[in-house]
C-alpha atoms as a PDB file:
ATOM      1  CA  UNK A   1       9.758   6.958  14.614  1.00  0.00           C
ATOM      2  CA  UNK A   2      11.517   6.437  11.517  1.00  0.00           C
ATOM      3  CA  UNK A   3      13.139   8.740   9.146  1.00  0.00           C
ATOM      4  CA  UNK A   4      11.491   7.211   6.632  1.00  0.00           C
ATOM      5  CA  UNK A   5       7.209   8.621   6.953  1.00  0.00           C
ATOM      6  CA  UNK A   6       4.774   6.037   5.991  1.00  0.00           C
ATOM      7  CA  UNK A   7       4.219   5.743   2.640  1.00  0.00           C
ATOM      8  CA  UNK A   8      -0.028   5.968   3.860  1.00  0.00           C
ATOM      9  CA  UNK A   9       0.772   9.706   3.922  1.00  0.00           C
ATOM     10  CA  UNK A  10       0.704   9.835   0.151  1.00  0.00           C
ATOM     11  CA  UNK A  11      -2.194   8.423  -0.048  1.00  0.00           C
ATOM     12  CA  UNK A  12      -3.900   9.906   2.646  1.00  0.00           C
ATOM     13  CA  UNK A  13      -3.072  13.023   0.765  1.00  0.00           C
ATOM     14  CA  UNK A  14      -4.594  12.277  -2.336  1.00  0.00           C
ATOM     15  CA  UNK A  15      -7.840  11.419  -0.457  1.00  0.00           C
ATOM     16  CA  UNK A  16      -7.833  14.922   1.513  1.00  0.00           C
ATOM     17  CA  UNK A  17      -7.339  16.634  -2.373  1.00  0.00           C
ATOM     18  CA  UNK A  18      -3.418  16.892  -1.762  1.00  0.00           C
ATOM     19  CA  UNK A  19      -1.274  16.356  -5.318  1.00  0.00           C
ATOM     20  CA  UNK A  20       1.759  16.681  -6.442  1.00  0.00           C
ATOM     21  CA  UNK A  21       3.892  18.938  -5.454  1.00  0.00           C
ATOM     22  CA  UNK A  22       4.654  22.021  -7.902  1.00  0.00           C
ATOM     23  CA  UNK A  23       7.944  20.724  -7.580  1.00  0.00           C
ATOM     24  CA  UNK A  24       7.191  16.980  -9.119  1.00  0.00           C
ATOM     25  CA  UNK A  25       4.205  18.884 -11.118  1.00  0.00           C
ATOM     26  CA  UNK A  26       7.797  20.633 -12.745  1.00  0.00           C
ATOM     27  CA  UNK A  27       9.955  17.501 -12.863  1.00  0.00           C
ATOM     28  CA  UNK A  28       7.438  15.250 -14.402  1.00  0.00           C
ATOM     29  CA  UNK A  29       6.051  17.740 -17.322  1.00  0.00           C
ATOM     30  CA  UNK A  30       9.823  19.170 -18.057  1.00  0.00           C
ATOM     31  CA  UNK A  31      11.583  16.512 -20.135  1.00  0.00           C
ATOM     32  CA  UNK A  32      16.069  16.244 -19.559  1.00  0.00           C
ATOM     33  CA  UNK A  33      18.338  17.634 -21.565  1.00  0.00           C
ATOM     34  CA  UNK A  34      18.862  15.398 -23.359  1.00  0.00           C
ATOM     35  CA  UNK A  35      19.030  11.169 -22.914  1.00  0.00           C
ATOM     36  CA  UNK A  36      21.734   9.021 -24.902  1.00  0.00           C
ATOM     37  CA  UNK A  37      22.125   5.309 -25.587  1.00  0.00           C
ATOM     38  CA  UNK A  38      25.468   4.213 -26.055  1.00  0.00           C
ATOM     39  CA  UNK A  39      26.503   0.720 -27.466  1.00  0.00           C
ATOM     40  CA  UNK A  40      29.366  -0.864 -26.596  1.00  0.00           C
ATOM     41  CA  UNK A  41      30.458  -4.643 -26.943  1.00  0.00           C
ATOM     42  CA  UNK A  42      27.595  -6.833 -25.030  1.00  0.00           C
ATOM     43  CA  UNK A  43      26.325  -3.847 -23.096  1.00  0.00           C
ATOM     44  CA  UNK A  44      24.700  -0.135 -24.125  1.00  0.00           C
ATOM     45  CA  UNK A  45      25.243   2.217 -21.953  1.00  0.00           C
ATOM     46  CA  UNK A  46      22.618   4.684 -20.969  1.00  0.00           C
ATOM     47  CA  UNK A  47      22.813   8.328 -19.663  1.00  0.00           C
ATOM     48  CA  UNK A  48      20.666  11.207 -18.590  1.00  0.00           C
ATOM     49  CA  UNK A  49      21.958  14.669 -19.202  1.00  0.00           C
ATOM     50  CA  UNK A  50      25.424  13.305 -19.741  1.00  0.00           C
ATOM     51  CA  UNK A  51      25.041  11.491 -16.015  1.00  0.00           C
ATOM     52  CA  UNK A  52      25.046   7.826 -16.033  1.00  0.00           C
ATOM     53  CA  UNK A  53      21.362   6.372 -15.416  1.00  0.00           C
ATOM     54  CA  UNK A  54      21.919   2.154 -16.696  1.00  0.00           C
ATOM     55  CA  UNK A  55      23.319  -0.109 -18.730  1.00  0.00           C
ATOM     56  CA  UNK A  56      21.729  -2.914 -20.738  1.00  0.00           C
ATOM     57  CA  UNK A  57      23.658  -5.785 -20.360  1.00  0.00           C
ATOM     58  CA  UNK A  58      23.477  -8.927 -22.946  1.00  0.00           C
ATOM     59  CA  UNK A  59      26.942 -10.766 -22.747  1.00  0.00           C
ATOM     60  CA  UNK A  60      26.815 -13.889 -23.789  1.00  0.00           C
ATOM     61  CA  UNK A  61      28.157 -15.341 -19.585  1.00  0.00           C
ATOM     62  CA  UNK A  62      24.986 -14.420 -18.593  1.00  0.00           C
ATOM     63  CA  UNK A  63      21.795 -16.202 -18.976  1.00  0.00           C
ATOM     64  CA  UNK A  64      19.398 -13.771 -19.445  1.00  0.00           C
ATOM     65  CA  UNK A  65      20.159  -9.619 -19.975  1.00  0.00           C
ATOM     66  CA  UNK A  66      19.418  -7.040 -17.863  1.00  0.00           C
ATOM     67  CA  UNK A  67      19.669  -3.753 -16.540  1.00  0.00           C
ATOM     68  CA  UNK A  68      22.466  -1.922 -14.443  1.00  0.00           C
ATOM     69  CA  UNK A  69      23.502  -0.385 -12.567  1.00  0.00           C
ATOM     70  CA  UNK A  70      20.481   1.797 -11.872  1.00  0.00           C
ATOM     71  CA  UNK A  71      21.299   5.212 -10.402  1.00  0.00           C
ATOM     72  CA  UNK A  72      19.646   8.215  -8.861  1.00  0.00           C
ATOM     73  CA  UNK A  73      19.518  11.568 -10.792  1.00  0.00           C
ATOM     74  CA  UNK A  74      22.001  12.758  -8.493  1.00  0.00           C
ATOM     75  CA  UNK A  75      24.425   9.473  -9.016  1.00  0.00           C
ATOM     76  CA  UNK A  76      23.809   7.095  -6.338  1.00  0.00           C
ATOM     77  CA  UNK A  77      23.844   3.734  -6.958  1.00  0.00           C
ATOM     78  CA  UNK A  78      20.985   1.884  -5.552  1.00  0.00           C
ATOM     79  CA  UNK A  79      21.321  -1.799  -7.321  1.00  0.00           C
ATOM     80  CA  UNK A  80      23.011  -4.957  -5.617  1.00  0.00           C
ATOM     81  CA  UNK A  81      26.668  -5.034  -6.953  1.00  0.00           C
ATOM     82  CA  UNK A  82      26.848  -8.651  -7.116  1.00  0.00           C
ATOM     83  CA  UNK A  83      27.234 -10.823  -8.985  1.00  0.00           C
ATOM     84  CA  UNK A  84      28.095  -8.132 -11.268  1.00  0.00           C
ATOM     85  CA  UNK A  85      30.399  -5.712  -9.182  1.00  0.00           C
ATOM     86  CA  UNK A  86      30.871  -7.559  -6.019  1.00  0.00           C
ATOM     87  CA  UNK A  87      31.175  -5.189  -3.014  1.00  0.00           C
ATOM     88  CA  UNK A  88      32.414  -5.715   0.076  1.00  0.00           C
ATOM     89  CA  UNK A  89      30.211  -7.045   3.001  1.00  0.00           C
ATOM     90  CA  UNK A  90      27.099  -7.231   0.491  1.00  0.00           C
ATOM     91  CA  UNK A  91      24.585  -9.953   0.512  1.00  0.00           C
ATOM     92  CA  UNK A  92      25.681 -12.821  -1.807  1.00  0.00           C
ATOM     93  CA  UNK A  93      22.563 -14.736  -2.636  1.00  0.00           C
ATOM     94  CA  UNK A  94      20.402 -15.433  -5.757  1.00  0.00           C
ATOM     95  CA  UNK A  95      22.766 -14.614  -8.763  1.00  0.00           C
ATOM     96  CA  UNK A  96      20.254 -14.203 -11.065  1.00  0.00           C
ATOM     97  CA  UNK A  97      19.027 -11.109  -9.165  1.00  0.00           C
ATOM     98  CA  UNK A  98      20.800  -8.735 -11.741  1.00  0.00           C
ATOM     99  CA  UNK A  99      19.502  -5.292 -11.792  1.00  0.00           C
ATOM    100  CA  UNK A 100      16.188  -5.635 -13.702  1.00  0.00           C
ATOM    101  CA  UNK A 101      15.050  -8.008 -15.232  1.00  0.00           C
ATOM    102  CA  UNK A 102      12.196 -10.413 -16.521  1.00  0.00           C
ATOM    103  CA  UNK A 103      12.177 -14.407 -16.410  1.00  0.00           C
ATOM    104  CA  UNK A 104       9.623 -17.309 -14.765  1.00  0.00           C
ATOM    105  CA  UNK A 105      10.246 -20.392 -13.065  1.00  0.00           C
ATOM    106  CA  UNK A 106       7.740 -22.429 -15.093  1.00  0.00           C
ATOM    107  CA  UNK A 107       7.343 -22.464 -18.649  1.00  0.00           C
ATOM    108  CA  UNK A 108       6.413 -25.299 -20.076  1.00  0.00           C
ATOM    109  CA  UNK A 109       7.703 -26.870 -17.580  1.00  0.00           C
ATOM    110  CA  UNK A 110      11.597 -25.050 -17.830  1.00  0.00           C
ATOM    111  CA  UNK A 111      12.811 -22.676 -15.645  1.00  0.00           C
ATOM    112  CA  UNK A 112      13.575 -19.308 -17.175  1.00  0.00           C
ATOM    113  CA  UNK A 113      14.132 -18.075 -13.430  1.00  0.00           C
ATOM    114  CA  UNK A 114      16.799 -19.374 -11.777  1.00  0.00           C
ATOM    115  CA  UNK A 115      20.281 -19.911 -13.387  1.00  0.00           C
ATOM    116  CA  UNK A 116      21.532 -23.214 -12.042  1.00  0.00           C
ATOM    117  CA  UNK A 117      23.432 -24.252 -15.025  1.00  0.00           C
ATOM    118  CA  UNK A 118      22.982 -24.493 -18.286  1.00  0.00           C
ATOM    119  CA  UNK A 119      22.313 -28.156 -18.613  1.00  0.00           C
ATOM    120  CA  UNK A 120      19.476 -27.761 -15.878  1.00  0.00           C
ATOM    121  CA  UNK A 121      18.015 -23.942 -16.561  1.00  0.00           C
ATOM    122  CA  UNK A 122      16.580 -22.290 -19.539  1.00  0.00           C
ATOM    123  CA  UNK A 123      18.329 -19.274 -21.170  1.00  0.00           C
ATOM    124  CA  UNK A 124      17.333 -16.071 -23.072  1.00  0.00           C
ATOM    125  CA  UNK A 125      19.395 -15.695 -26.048  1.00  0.00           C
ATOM    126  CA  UNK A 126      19.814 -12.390 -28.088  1.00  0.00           C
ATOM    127  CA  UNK A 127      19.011 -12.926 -31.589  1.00  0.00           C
ATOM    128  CA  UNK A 128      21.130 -10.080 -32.603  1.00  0.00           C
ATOM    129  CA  UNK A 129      22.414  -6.736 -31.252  1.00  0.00           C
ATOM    130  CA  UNK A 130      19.655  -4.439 -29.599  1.00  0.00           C
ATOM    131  CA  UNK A 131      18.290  -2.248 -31.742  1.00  0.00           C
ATOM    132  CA  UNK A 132      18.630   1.619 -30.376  1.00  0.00           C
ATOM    133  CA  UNK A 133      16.769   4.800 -31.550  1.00  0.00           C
ATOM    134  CA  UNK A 134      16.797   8.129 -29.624  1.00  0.00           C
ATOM    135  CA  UNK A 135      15.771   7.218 -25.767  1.00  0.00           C
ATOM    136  CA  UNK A 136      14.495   3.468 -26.780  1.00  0.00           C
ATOM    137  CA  UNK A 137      16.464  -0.202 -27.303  1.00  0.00           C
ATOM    138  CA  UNK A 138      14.528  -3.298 -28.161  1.00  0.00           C
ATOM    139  CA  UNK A 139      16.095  -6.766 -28.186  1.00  0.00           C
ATOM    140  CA  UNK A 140      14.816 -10.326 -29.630  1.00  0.00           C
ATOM    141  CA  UNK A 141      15.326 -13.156 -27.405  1.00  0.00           C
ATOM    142  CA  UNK A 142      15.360 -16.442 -28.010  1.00  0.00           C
ATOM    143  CA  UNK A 143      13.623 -19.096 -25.150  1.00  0.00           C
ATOM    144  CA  UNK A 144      16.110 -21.802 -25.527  1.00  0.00           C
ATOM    145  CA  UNK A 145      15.386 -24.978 -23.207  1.00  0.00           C
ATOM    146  CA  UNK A 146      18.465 -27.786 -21.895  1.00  0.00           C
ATOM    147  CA  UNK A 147      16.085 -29.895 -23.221  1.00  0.00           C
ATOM    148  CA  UNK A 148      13.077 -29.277 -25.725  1.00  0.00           C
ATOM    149  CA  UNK A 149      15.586 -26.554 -27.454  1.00  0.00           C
ATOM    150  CA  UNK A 150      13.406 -23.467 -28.142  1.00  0.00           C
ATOM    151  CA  UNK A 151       9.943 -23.076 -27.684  1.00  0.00           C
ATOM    152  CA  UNK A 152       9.254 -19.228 -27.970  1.00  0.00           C
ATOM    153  CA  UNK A 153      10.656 -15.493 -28.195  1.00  0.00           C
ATOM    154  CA  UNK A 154      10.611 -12.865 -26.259  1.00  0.00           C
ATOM    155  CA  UNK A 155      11.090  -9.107 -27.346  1.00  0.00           C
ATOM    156  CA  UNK A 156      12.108  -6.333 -24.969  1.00  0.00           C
ATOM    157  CA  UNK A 157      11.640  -3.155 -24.779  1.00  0.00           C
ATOM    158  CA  UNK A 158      12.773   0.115 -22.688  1.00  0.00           C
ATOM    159  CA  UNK A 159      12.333   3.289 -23.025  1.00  0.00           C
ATOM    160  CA  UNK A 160      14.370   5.992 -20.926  1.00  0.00           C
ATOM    161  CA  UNK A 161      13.863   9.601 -19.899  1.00  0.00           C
ATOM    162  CA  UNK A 162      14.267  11.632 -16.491  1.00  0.00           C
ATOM    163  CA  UNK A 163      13.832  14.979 -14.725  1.00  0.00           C
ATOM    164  CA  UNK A 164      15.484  16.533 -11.949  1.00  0.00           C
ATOM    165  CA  UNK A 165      15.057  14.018  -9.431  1.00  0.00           C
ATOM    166  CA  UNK A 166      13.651  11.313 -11.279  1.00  0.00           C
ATOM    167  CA  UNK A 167      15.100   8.641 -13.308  1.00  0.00           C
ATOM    168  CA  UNK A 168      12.553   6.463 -15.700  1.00  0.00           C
ATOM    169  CA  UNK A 169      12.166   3.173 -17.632  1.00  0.00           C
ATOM    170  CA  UNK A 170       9.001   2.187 -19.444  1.00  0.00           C
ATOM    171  CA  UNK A 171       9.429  -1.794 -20.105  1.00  0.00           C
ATOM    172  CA  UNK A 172       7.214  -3.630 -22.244  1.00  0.00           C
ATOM    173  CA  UNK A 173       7.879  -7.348 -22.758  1.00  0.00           C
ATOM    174  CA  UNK A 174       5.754  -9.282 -25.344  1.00  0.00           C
ATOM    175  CA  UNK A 175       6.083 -13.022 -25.315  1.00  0.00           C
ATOM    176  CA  UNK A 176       5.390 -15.077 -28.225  1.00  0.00           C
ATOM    177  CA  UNK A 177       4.430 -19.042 -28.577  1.00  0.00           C
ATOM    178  CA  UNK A 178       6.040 -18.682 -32.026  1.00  0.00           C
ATOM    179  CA  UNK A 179       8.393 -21.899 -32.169  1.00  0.00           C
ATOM    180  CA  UNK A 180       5.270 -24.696 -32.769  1.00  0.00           C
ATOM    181  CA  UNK A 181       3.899 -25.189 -29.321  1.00  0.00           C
ATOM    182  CA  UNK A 182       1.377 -23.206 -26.759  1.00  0.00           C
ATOM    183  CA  UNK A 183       3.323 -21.722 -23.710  1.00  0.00           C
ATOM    184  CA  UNK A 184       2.292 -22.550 -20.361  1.00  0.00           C
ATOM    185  CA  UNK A 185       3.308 -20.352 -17.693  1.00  0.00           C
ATOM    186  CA  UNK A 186       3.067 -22.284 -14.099  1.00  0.00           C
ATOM    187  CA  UNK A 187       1.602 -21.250 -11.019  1.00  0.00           C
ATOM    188  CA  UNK A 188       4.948 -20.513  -8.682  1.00  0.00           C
ATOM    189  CA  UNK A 189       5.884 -17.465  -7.033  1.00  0.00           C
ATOM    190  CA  UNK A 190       9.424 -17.443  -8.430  1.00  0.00           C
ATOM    191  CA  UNK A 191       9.031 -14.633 -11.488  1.00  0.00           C
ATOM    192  CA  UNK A 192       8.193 -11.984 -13.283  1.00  0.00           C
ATOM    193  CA  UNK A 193       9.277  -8.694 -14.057  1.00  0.00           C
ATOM    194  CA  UNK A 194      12.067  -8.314 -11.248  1.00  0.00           C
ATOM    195  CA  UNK A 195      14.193  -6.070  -9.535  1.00  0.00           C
ATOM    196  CA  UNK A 196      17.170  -6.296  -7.210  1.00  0.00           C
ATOM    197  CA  UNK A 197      18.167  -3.610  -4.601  1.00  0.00           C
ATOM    198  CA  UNK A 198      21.252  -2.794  -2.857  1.00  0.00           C
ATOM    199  CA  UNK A 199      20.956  -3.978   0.864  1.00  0.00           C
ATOM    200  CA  UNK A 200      20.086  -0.913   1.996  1.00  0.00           C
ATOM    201  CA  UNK A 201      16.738  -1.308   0.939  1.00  0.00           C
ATOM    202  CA  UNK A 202      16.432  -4.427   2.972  1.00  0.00           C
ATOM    203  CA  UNK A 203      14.157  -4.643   5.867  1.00  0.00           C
ATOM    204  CA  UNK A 204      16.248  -5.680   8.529  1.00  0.00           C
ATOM    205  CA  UNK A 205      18.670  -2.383   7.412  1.00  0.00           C
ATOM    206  CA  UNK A 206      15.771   0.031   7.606  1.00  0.00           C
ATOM    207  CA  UNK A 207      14.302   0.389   4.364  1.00  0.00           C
ATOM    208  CA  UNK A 208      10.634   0.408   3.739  1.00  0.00           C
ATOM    209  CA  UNK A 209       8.175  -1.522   1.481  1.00  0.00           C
ATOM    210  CA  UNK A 210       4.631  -0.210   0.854  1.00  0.00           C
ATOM    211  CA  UNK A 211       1.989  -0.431  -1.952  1.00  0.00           C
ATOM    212  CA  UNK A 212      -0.700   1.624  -3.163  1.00  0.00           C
ATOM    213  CA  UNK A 213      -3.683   0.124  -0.533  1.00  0.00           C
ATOM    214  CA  UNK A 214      -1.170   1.778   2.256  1.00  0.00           C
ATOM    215  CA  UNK A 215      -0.386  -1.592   3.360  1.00  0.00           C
ATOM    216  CA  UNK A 216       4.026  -1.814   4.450  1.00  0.00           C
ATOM    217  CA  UNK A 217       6.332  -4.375   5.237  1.00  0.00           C
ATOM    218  CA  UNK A 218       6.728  -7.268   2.656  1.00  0.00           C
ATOM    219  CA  UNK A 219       4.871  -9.708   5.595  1.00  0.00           C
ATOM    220  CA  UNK A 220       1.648  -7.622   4.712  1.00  0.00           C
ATOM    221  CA  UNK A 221       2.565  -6.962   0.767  1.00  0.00           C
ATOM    222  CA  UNK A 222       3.838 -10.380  -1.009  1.00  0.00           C
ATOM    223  CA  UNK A 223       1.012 -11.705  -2.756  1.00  0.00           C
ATOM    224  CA  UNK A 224      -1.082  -9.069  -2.434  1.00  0.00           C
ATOM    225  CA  UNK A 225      -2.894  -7.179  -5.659  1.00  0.00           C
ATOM    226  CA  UNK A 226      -1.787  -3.928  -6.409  1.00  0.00           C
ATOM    227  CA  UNK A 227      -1.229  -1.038  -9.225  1.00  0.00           C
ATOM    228  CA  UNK A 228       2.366  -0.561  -7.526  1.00  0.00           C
ATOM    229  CA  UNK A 229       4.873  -0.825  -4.893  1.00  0.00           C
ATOM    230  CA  UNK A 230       7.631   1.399  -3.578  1.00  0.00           C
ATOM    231  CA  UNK A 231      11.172   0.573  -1.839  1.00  0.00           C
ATOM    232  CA  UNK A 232      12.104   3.509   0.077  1.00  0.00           C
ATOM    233  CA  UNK A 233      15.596   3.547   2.061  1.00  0.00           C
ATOM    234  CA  UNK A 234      18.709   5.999   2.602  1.00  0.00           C
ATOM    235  CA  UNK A 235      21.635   5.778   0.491  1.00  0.00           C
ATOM    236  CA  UNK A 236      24.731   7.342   1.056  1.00  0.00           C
ATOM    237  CA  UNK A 237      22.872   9.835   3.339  1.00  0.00           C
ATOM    238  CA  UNK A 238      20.447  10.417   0.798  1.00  0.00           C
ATOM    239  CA  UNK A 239      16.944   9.079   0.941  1.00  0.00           C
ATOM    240  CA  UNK A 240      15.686   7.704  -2.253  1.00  0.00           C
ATOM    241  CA  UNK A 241      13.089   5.590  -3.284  1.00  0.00           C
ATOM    242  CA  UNK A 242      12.161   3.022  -6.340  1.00  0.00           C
ATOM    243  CA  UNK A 243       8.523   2.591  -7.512  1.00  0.00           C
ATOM    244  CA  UNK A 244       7.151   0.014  -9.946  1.00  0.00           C
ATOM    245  CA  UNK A 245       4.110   0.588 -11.739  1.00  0.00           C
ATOM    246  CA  UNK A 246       1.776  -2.015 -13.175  1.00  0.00           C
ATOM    247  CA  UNK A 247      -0.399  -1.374 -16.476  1.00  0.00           C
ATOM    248  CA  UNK A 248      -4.263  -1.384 -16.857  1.00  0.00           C
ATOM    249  CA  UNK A 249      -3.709  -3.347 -19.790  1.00  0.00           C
ATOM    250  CA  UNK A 250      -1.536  -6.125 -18.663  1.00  0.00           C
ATOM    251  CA  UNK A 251      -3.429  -9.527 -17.695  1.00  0.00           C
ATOM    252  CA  UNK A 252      -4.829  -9.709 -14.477  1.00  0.00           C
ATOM    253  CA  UNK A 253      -4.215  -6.085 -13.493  1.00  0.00           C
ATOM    254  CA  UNK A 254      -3.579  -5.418 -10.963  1.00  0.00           C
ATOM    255  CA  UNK A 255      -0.697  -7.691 -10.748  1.00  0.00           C
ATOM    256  CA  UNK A 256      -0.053  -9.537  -7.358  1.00  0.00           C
ATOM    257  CA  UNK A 257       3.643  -8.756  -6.136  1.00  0.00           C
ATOM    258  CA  UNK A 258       6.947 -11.482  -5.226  1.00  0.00           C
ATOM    259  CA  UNK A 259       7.822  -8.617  -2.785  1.00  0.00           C
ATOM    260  CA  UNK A 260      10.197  -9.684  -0.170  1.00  0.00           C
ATOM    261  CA  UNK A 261      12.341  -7.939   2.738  1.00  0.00           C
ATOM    262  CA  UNK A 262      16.113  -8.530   1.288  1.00  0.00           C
ATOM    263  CA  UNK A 263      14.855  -6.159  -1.346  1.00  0.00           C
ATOM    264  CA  UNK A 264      14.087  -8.377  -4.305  1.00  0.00           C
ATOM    265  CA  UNK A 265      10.728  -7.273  -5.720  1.00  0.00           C
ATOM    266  CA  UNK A 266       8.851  -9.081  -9.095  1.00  0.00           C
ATOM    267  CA  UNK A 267       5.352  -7.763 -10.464  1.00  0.00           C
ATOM    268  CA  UNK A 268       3.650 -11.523 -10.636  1.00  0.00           C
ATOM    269  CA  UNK A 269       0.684 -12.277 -11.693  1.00  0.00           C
ATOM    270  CA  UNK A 270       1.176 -16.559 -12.357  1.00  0.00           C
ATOM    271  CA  UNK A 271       1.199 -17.302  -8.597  1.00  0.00           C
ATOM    272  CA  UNK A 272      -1.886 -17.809  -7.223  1.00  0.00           C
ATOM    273  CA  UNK A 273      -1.858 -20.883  -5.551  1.00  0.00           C
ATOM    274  CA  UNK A 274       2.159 -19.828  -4.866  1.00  0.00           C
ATOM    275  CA  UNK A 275       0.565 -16.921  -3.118  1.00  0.00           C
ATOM    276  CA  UNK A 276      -2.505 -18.229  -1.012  1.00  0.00           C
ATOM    277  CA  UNK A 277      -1.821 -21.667  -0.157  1.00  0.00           C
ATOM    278  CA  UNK A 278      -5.145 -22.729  -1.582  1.00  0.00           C
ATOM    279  CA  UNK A 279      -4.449 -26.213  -3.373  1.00  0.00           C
ATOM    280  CA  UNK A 280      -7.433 -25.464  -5.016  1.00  0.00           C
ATOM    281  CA  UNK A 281      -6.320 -22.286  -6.958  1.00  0.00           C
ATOM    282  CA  UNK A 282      -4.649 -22.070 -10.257  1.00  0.00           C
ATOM    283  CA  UNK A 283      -2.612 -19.151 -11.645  1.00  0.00           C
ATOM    284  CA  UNK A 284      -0.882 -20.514 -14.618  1.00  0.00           C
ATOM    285  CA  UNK A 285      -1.738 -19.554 -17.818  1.00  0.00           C
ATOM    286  CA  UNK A 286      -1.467 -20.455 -21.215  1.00  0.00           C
ATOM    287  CA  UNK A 287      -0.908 -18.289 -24.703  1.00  0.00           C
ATOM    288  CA  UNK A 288      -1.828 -20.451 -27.413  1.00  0.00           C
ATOM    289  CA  UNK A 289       0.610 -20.934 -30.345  1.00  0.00           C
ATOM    290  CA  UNK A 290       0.594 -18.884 -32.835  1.00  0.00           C
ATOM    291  CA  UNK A 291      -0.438 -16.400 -30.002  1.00  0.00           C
ATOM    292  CA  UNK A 292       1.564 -13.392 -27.803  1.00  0.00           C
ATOM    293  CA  UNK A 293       1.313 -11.968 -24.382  1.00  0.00           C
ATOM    294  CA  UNK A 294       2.021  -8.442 -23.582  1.00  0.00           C
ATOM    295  CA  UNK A 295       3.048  -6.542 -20.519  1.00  0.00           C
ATOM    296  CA  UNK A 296       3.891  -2.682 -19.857  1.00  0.00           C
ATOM    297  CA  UNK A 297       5.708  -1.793 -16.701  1.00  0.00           C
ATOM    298  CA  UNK A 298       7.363   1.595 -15.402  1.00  0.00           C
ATOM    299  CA  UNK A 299      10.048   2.322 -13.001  1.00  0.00           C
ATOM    300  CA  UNK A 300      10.712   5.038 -11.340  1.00  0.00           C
ATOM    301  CA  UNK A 301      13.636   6.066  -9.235  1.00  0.00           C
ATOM    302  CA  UNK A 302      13.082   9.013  -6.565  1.00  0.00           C
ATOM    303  CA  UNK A 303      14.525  11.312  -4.361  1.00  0.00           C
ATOM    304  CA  UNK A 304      13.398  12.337  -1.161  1.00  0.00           C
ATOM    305  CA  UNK A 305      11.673  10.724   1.288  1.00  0.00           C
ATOM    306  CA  UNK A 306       8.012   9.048   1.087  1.00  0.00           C
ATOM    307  CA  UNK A 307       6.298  11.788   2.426  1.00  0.00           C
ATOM    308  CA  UNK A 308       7.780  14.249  -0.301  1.00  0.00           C
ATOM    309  CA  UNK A 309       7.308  12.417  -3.253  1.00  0.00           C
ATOM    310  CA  UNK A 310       3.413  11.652  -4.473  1.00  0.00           C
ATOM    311  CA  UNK A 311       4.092   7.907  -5.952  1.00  0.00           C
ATOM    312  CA  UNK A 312       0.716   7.870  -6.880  1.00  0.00           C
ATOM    313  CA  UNK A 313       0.159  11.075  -8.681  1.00  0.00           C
ATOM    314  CA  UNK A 314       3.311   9.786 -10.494  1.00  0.00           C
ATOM    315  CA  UNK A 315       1.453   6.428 -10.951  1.00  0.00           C
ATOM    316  CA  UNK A 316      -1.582   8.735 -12.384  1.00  0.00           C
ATOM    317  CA  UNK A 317       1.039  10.156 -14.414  1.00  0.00           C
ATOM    318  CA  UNK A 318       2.007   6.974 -16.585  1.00  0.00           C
ATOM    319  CA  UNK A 319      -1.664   5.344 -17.144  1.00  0.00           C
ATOM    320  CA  UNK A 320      -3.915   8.558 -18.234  1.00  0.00           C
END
């Protein structure tokens, strides 16, 4: 059997009356010492108790910002070093795969997803430096197009915080149609609120995928509706874990999932069709002008091994 117990044990748990461990019950209700936000040139650096935790990234070479590296309480790394930090033997595919981040393949008809060139893919511009306040940063983006120019904003926030062995963002990302036109989001599996893994977390390399219905493997959890999903692998000898929880209030909760086996995962919920291969269904969506969209999302970085860490009480945790 695998190191790595099924993540069904959780659950399982839960149904017998099992919680949280007194442990987790500890780390979740004890806040750090103290978390700091650093800005530096085109990045702001982010730390937990003096350890590093992220970094928000926004230089202008890159075509959309995001976060990383994202690290463990205990300092390991668990984010794909490239295209960023290239290291050796490491997958090289999908540059645009940075950390975390948000973006979609079809608005409007532009794709704020892939990064294929600026004359062919859309861009998210910082309007000005992120604003940063205690454990928070918020950033304006502008949607800029090759081709219509722009045709909405996006502001994004992230709040930080951690305990022993956790490490925590709290994302919210409200889109506006605030440039003149309505902005259709296509049906197409490609986006979302995304996250790229180091390849540990990969399938093929042992790491495990699950969701919240007990279901594993990414064969039995891309597409499929749920309130989260959890990577699990070992890292450096150390078992450790990322789960990403979706919001009551965000549209269509609970959000279907681009979860895949080279450790990519997006919380989607504009891919119907993308998902089911029914012609027939439609999963694009429109927010009229004048209008916004808002989604909430947490992620949470874990120690130990699926068995020892109660995702869901955590997930209980962030929506009561």
């Amino acid at each position: 059997m695998s190191k790595f117990l099924s993540i069904t044990v959780v659950v399982l748990m839960l149904g017998c009356g099992g919680g949280a461990s007194d442990l987790q019950k500890e780390e979740a209700a004890s806040p750090p010492d103290g978390v700091t936000l650093t800005p530096h040139d085109e990045r702001v650096e982010v730390a937990v108790d003096g350890r590093p935790f992220t970094a928000f990234h926004y230089e202008e070479k890159w075509d959309k910002p995001f976060l990383y590296p994202l690290t463990t309480a205990s300092g390991t790394v668990i984010s794909r070093g490239y295209p960023i930090e290239p290291r050796a033997g490491e997958t090289a595919d999908h540059a645009w795969h940075r950390g975390i981040w948000y973006g979609h393949g079809d608005i409007n008809g532009q794709d704020f997803w892939r990064e294929k060139g600026r004359e062919v893919t859309s861009i998210l511009v910082p309007q000005a430096k992120p604003a940063v306040s205690g454990d928070a940063l918020s950033v304006e983006l502008a949607m800029q197009t090759p081709t219509d120019g722009t045709i909405g904003s996006i502001e994004k926030s992230f709040t930080f915080s951690g305990a022993r062995n956790l490490r925590v963002i709290d994302a919210t990302i409200r889109i506006r149609a605030d440039e003149g036109v309505a902005l259709r989001f296509g049906d197409t599996d490609d986006g979302g609120f995304g996250i790229r893994l180091s390849d540990a977390f990969r399938e093929d390399n042992g790491g495990v995928t699950a969701n919240a219905e007990g279901l594993e493997t990414s064969e039995n959890i891309w597409g499929k509706a749920s309130r989260w999903t959890n990577y699990s692998a070992e890292v450096g000898g150390k078992a450790v874990g990322v789960a990403i929880f979706d919001h009551p209030s965000n549209l269509r909760y609970p959000t279907t999932w681009h979860a895949r086996g080279y450790s990519l995962n997006a919380a989607n919920p504009f891919a119907t069709r993308s998902f089911t291969g029914d012609p027939s269904a439609d999963g694009s969506h429109t927010i009229p002008e004048g209008e916004s969209l808002t989604f909430r999302y947490r992620v949470v970085i874990h120690e130990g091994f699926p068995g020892e860490v109660n995702v869901e009480e955590l997930y209980r945790d962030y929506v009561q």
